[in-house]
Protein backbone atom coordinates (compact mmCIF):
# COMPACT_ATOMS: atom_id res chain seq x y z
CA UNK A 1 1.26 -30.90 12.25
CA UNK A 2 -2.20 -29.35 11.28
CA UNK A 3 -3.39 -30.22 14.84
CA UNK A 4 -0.40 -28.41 15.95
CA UNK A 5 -0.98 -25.40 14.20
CA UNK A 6 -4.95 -25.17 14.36
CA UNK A 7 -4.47 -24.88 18.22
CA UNK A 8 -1.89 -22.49 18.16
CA UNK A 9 -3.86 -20.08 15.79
CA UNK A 10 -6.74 -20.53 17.58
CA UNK A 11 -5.54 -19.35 20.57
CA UNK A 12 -5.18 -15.88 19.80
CA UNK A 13 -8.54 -15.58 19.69
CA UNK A 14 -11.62 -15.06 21.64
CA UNK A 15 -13.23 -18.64 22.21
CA UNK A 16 -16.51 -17.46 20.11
CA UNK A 17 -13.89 -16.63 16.96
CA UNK A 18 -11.46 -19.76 18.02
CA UNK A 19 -14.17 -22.03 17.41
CA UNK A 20 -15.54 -20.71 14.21
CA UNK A 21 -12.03 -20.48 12.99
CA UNK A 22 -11.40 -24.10 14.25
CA UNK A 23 -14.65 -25.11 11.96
CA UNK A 24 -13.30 -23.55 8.83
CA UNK A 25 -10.23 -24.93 9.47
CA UNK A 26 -10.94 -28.24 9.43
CA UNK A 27 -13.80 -27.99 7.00
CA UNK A 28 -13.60 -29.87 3.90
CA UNK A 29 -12.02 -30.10 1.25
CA UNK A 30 -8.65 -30.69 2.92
CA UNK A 31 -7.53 -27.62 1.75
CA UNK A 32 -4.72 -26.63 4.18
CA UNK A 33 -1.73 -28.66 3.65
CA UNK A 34 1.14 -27.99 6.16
CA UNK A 35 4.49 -29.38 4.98
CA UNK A 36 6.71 -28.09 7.41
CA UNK A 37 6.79 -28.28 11.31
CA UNK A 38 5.44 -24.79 12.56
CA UNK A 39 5.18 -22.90 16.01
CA UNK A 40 3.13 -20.24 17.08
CA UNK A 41 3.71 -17.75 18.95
CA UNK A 42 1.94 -14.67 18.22
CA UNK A 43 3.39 -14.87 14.34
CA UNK A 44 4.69 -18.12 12.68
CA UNK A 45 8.03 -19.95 13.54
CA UNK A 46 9.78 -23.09 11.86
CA UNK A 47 9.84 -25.99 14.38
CA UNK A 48 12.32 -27.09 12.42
CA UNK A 49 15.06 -26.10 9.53
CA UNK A 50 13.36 -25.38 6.54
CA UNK A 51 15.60 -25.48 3.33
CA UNK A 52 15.34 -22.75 0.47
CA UNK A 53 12.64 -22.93 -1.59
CA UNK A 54 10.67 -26.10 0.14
CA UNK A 55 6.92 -25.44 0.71
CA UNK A 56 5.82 -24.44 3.91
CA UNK A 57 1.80 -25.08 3.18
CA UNK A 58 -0.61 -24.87 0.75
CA UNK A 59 -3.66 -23.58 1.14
CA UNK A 60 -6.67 -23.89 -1.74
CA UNK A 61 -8.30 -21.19 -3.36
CA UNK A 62 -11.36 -22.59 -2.72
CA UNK A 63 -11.64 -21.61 0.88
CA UNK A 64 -10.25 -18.00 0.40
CA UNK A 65 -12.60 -14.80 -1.58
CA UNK A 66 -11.34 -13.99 -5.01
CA UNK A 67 -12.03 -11.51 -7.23
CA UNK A 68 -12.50 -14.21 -10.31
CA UNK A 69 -15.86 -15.79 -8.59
CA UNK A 70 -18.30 -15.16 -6.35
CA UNK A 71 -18.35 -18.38 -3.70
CA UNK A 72 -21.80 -19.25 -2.55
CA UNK A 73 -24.11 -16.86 -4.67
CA UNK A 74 -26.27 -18.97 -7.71
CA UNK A 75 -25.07 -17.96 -11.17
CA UNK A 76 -28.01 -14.78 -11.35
CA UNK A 77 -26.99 -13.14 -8.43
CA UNK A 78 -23.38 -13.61 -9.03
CA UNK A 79 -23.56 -11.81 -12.58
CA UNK A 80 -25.85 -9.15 -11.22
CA UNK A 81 -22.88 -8.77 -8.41
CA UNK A 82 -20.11 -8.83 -11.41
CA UNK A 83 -21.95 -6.35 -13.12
CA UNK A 84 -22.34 -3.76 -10.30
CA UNK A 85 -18.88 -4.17 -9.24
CA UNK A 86 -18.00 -3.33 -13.16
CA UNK A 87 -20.25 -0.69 -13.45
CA UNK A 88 -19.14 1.34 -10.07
CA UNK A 89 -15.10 1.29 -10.96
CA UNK A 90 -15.68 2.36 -14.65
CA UNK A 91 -17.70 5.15 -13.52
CA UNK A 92 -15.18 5.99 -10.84
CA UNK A 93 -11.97 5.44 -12.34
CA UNK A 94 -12.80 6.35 -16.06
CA UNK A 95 -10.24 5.12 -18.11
CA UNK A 96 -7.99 4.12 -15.99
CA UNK A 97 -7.93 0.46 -17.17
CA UNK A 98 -5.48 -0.71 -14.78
CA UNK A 99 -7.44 0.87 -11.81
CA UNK A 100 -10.43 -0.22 -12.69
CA UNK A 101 -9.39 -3.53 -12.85
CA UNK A 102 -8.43 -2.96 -9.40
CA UNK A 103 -11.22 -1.45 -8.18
CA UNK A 104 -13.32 -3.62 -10.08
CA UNK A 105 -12.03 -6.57 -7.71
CA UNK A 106 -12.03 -4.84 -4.70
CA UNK A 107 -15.80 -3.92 -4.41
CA UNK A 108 -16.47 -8.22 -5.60
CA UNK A 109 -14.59 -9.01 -2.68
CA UNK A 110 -16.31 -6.65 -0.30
CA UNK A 111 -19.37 -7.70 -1.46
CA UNK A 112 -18.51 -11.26 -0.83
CA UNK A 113 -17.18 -11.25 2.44
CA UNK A 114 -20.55 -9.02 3.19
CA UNK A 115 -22.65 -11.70 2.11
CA UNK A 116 -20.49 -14.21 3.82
CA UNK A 117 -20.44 -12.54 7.50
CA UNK A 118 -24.43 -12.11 7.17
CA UNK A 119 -25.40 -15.36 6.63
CA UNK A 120 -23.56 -17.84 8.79
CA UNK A 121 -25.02 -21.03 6.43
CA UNK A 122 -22.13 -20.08 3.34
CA UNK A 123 -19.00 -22.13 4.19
CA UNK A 124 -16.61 -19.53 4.09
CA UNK A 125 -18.73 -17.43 6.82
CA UNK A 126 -16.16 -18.52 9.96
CA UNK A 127 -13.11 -16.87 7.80
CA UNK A 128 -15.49 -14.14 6.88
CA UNK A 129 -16.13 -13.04 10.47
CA UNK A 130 -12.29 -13.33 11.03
CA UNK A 131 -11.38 -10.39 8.51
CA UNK A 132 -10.73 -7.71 10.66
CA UNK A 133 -9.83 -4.28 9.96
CA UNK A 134 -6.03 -3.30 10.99
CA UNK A 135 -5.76 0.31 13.01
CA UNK A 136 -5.32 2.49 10.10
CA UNK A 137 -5.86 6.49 10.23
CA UNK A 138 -9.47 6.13 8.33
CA UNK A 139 -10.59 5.16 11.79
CA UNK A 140 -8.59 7.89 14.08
CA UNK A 141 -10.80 9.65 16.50
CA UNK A 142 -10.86 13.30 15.74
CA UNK A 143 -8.70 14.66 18.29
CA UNK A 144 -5.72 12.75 16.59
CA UNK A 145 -6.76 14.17 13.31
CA UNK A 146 -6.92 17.27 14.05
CA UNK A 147 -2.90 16.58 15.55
CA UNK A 148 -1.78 16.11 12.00
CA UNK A 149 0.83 18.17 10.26
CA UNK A 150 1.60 15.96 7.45
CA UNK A 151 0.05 17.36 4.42
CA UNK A 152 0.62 14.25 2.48
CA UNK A 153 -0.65 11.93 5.35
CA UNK A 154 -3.96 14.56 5.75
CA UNK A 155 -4.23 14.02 1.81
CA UNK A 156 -4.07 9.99 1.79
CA UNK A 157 -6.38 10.24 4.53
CA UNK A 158 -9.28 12.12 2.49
CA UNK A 159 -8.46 11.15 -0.75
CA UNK A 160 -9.25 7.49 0.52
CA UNK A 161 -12.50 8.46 2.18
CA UNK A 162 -13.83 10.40 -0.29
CA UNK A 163 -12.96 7.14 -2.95
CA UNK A 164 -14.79 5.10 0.07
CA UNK A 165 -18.02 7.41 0.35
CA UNK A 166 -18.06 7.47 -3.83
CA UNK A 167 -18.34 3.63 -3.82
CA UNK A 168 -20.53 3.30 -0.86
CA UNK A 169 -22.88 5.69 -2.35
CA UNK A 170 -22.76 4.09 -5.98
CA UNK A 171 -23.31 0.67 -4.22
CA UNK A 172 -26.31 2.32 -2.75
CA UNK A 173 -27.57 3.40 -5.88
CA UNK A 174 -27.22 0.24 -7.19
CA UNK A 175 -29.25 -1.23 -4.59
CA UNK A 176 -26.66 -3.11 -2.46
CA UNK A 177 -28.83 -2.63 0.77
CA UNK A 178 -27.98 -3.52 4.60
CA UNK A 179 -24.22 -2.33 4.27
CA UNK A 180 -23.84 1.17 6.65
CA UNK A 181 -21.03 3.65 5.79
CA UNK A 182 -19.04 2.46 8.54
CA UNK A 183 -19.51 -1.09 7.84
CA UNK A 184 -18.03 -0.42 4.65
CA UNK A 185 -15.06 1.72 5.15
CA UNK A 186 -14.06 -1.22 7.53
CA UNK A 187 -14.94 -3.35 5.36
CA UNK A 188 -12.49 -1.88 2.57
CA UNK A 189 -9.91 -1.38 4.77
CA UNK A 190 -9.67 -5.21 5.67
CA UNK A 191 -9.52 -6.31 2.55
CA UNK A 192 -7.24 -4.02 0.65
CA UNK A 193 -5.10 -4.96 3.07
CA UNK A 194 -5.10 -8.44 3.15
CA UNK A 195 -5.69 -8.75 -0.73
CA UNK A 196 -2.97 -10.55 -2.86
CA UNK A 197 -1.48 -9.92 -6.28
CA UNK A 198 1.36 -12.78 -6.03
CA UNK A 199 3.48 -9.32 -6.84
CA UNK A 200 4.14 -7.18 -3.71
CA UNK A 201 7.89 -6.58 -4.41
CA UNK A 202 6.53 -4.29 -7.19
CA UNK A 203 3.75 -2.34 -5.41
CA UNK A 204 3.39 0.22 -8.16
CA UNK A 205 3.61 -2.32 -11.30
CA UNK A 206 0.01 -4.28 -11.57
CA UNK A 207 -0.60 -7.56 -14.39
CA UNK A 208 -3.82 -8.02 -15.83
CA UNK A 209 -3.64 -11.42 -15.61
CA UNK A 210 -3.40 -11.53 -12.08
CA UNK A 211 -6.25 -12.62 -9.84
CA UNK A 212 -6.81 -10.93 -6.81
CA UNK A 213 -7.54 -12.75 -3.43
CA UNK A 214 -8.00 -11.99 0.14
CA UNK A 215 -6.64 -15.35 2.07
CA UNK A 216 -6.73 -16.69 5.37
CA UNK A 217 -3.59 -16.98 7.19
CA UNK A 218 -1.92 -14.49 5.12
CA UNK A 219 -1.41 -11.98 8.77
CA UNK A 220 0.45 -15.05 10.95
CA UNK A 221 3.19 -13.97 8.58
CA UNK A 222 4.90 -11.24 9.95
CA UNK A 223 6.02 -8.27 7.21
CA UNK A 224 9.70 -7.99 6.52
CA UNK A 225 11.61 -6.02 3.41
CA UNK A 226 14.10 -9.29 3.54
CA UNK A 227 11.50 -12.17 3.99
CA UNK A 228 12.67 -15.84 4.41
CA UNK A 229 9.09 -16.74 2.82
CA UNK A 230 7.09 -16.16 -0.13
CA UNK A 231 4.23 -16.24 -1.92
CA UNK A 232 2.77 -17.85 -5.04
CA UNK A 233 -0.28 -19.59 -7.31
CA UNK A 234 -0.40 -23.18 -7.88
CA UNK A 235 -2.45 -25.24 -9.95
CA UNK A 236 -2.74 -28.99 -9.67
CA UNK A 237 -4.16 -30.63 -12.30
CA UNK A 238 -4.58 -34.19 -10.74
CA UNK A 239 -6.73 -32.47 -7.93
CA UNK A 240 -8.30 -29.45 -10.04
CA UNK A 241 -7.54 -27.45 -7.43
CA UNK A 242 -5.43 -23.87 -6.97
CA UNK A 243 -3.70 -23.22 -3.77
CA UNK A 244 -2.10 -20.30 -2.38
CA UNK A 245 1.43 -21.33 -2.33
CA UNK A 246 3.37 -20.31 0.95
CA UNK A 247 7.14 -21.19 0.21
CA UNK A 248 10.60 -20.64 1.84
CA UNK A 249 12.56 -18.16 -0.19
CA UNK A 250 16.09 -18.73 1.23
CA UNK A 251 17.00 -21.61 4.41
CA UNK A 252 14.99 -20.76 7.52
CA UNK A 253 16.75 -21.96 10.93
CA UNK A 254 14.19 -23.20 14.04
CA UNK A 255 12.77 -20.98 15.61
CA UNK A 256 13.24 -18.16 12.97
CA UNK A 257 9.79 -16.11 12.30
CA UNK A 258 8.19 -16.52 9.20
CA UNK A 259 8.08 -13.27 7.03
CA UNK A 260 6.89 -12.78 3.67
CA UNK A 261 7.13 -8.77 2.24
CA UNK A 262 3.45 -7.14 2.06
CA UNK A 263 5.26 -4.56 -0.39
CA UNK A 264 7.71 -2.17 -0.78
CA UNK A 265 6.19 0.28 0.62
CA UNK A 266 6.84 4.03 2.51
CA UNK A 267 5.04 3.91 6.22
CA UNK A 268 3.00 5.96 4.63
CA UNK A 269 1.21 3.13 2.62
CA UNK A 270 2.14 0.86 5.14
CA UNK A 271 0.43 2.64 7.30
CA UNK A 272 -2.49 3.17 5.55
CA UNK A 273 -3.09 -0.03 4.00
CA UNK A 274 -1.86 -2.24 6.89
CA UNK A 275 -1.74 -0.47 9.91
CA UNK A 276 2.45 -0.65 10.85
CA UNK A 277 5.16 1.07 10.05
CA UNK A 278 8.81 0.10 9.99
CA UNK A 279 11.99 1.75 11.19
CA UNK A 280 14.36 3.26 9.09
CA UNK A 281 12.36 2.05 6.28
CA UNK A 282 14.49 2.43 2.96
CA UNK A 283 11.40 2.88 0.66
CA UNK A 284 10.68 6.58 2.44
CA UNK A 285 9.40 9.44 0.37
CA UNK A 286 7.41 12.67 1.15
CA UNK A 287 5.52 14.21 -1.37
CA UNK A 288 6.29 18.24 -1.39
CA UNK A 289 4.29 20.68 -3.15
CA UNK A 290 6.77 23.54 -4.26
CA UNK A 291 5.94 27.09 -4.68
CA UNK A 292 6.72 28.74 -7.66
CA UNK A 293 4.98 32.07 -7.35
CA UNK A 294 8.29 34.26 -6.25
CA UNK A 295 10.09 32.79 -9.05
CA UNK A 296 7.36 32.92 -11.78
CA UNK A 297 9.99 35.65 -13.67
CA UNK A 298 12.63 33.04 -14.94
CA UNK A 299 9.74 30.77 -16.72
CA UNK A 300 9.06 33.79 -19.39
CA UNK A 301 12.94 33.63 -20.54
CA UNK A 302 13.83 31.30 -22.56
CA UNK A 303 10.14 29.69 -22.56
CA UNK A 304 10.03 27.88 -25.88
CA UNK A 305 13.54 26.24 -25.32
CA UNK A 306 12.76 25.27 -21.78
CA UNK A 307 9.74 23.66 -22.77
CA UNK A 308 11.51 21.72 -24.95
CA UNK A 309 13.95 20.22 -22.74
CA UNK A 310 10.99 19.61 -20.10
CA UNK A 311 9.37 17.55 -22.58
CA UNK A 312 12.10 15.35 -22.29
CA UNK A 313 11.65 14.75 -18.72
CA UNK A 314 9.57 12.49 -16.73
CA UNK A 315 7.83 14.64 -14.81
CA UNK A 316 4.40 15.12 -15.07
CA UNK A 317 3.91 17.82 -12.27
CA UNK A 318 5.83 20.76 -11.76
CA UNK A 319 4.26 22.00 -8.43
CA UNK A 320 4.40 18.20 -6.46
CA UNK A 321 7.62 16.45 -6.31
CA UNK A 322 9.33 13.59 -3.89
CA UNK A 323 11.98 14.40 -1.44
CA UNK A 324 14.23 10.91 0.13
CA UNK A 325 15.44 9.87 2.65
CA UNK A 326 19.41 9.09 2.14
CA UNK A 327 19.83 10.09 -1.89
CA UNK A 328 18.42 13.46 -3.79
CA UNK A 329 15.54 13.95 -6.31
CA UNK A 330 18.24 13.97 -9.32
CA UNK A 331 15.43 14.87 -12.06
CA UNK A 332 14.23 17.71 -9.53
CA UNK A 333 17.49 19.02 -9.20
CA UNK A 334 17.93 18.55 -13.18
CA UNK A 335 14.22 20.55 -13.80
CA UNK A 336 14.97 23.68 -11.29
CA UNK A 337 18.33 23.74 -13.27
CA UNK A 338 16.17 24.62 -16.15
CA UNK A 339 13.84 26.43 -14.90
CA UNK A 340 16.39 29.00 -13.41
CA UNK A 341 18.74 29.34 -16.36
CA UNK A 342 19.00 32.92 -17.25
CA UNK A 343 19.29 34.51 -21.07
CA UNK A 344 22.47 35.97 -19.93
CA UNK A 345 23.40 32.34 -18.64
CA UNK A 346 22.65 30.68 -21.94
CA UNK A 347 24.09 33.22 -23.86
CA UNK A 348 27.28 31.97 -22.21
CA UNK A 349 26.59 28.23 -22.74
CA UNK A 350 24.44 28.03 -25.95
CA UNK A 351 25.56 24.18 -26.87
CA UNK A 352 23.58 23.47 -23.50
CA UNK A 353 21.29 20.39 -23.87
CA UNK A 354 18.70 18.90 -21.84
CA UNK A 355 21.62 16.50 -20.69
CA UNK A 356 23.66 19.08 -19.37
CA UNK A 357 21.62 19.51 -16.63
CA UNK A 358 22.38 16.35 -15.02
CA UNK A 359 25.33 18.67 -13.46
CA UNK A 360 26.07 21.99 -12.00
CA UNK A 361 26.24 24.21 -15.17
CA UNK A 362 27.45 27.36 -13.24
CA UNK A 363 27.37 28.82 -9.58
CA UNK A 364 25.00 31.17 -10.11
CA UNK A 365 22.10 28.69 -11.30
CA UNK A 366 23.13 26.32 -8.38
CA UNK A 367 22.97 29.39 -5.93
CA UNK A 368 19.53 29.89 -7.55
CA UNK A 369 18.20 26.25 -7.01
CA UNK A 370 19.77 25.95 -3.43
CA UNK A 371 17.64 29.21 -2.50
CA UNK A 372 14.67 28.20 -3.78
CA UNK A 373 14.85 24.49 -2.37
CA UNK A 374 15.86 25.73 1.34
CA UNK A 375 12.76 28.53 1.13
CA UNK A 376 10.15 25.64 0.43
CA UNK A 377 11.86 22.97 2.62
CA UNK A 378 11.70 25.28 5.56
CA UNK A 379 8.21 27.06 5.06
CA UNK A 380 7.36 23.21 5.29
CA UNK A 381 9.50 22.26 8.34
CA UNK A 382 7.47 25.50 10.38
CA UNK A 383 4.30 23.80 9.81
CA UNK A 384 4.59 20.68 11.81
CA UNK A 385 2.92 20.56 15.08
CA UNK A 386 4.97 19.16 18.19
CA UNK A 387 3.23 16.34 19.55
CA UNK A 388 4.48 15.45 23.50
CA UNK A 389 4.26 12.85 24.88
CA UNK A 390 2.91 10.20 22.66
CA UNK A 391 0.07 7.86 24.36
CA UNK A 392 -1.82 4.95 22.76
CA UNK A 393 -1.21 3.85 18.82
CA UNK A 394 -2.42 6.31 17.06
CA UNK A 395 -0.58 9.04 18.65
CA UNK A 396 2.71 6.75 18.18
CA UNK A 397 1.93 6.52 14.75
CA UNK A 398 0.95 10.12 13.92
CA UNK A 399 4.09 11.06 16.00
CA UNK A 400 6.25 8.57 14.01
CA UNK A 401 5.18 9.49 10.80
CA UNK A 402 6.19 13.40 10.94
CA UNK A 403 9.45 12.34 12.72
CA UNK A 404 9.98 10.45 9.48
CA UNK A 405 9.13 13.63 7.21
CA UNK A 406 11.11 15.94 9.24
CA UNK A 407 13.92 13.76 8.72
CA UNK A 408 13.70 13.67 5.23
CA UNK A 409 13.26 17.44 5.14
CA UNK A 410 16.46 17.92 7.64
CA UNK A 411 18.56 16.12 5.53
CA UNK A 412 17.31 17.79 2.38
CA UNK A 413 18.04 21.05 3.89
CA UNK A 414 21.55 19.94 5.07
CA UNK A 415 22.32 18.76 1.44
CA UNK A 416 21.37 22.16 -0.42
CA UNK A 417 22.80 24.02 2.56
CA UNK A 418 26.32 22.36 1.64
């Protein structure tokens, strides 16, 4: 079966990369352990039925880059790489402990796989010089950026190269030398998007305890919101050896694809971190930035009691909220409630808590809150640029992305136009 599916992975590659992945593959210790027939065809299949929760392979941690160790370096240069790595995201991220951590992980992994694609002696160097970067905006040629409406998408795009530039240029300071800007930004972009947490179903919640890892294989899995596979950490103690754990979440037919979920994500991220984008994706949001300055007269009544319901909310920005897809911002509609309650209004409903807002408290405030919303959704909605005719990827994206905004927008504007 590892025969099997050696060949069959090696043939979507050029002969050059076929062979060097061939090497790794077969490279000891036996590290890939396939328990389940598999066919390839440009993804993974099951050859055969594959019952719920049976392992599909294993595949040890020794042959993948993790952000625990540094794999081929002596113990000096690997603190002196530990330390850097430390240094960079604490000066970058401040004290942001959870970011840093990520961070942190990230730039140990880049700087591994760096060292591994440069000198072809390490072991891991064949899976190394297989990382490649997925098509994500950071590398659009300017004509398509200069297509894009999407504020948010225009904001992701800058706010990650400016993070990239900051850590290429503290690398530099620390003397990482022989890495170009380029190099780098690819770089980051193939391993953030193949790296691991063992906890994609909760992109925005991060342990730890968890150990990051960028492993091979992990792209013959196609990405699916329902997968029929899944991932996990092993330890066996006979062997002393971690694997990556690929598993069947639920009974997989032959000649079903194998999916596992690389998070739930918006295309937005998705397309960002991994380069694809799915339809009708149920995890769509678009930022908006709402302006206040035509309405700035109904903060100074009431003040001191509106600020103390809006303490009791959860936002945190009053300017930049999140319009969805099929269902409505409820705490939006519940802070614009308070925002444009009157004195004359609340002189009518003084028992009024920060509850009450949860539903219409009077026609007049609604009237208020459905103005304001359809003014900002629709000086939005004027801003987009039509793009004919889409030709080659990037253009499909781009194109695909602000047909998903202007969805959400339309159906915003029909809901506060009822």
């Amino acid at each position: 079966m590892q025969e099997k599916l050696i060949a069959g992975l090696t043939s979507s590659y050029g002969s050059l990369l076929g062979q060097q992945y061939l090497k790794w593959l077969k490279m000891p210790p036996s590290y890939l352990r396939v328990m389940q027939s598999i066919d390839y065809r440009k993804g993974m299949y099951a050859a055969q039925q594959i019952k719920a929760n049976q392992q599909i392979m294993l595949i040890s941690t020794e042959k993948c880059f993790t952000s625990v160790e540094f794999s081929g370096c002596d113990t000096r240069k690997s603190q002196e790489l530990q330390t850097i790595a430390s240094q960079i995201a604490h000066k970058i991220c401040g004290g942001k402990v959870e970011q840093q951590y990520l961070v942190t992980g990230l730039l140990k992994i880049i700087m591994q796989v760096f060292v591994h694609q440069k000198d072809q002696s390490l072991t891991n160097s064949p899976f190394a010089n297989m990382i490649q970067s997925p098509n994500t905006p950071l590398l659009w040629p300017q004509t398509v950026i200069d297509l894009i409406s999407s504020r948010n998408l225009a904001s992701l795009i800058e706010g990650t190269l400016l993070q990239c530039q900051s850590m290429y240029n503290e690398l530099q300071l620390s003397k990482v030398y022989g890495l170009t800007a380029l190099e780098f930004l690819k770089l980051f972009q193939a391993v953030r998007a193949s790296l691991i947490c063992f906890n994609p179903q909760k992109p925005k919640y991060f342990d730890m305890q968890s150990v990051q890892i960028v492993c091979p294989l992990v792209y013959q899995f196609d990405h699916s919101f329902d997968p029929n596979c899944y991932l996990d950490g092993c330890y066996l103690s006979h062997e002393n050896m971690s694997f990556v754990d690929f598993s069947a979440k639920k009974q997989i037919e032959p000649g079903d694809k194998l999916t596992i979920n690389y998070g739930n994500l918006s295309n937005h991220d998705l397309l960002m971190r991994h380069g694809i984008m799915v339809d009708d994706n149920p995890y769509n949001e678009m930022p908006i930035d709402l302006d206040f300055t035509t309405a700035i007269n109904y903060t100074e009544q009431l003040f001191d009691q509106k600020q103390k319901w809006l303490r009791q909310s959860e936002i945190t920005n009053i300017e930049r909220q999140s319009l969805y897809n099929n269902k409505i911002n409820v705490q939006l509609l519940q802070y614009l409630r308070i925002y444009f309650l009157t004195e004359q209004e609340f002189s009518k409903n003084p028992l009024l808590e920060f509850n009450s807002f949860q539903e219409k408290i009077s026609e007049e405030n609604e009237l208020l809150v459905k103005q304001f919303m359809i003014q900002n959704i629709k000086n939005v909605l004027s801003t987009y640029k039509q793009i004919s005719k889409p030709i080659g990827k990037e253009l499909q994206d781009l194109y695909k992305i602000q047909k998903d905004e202007m969805t959400i927008l339309q159906n915003n504007l029909t809901f506060f136009n009822k």
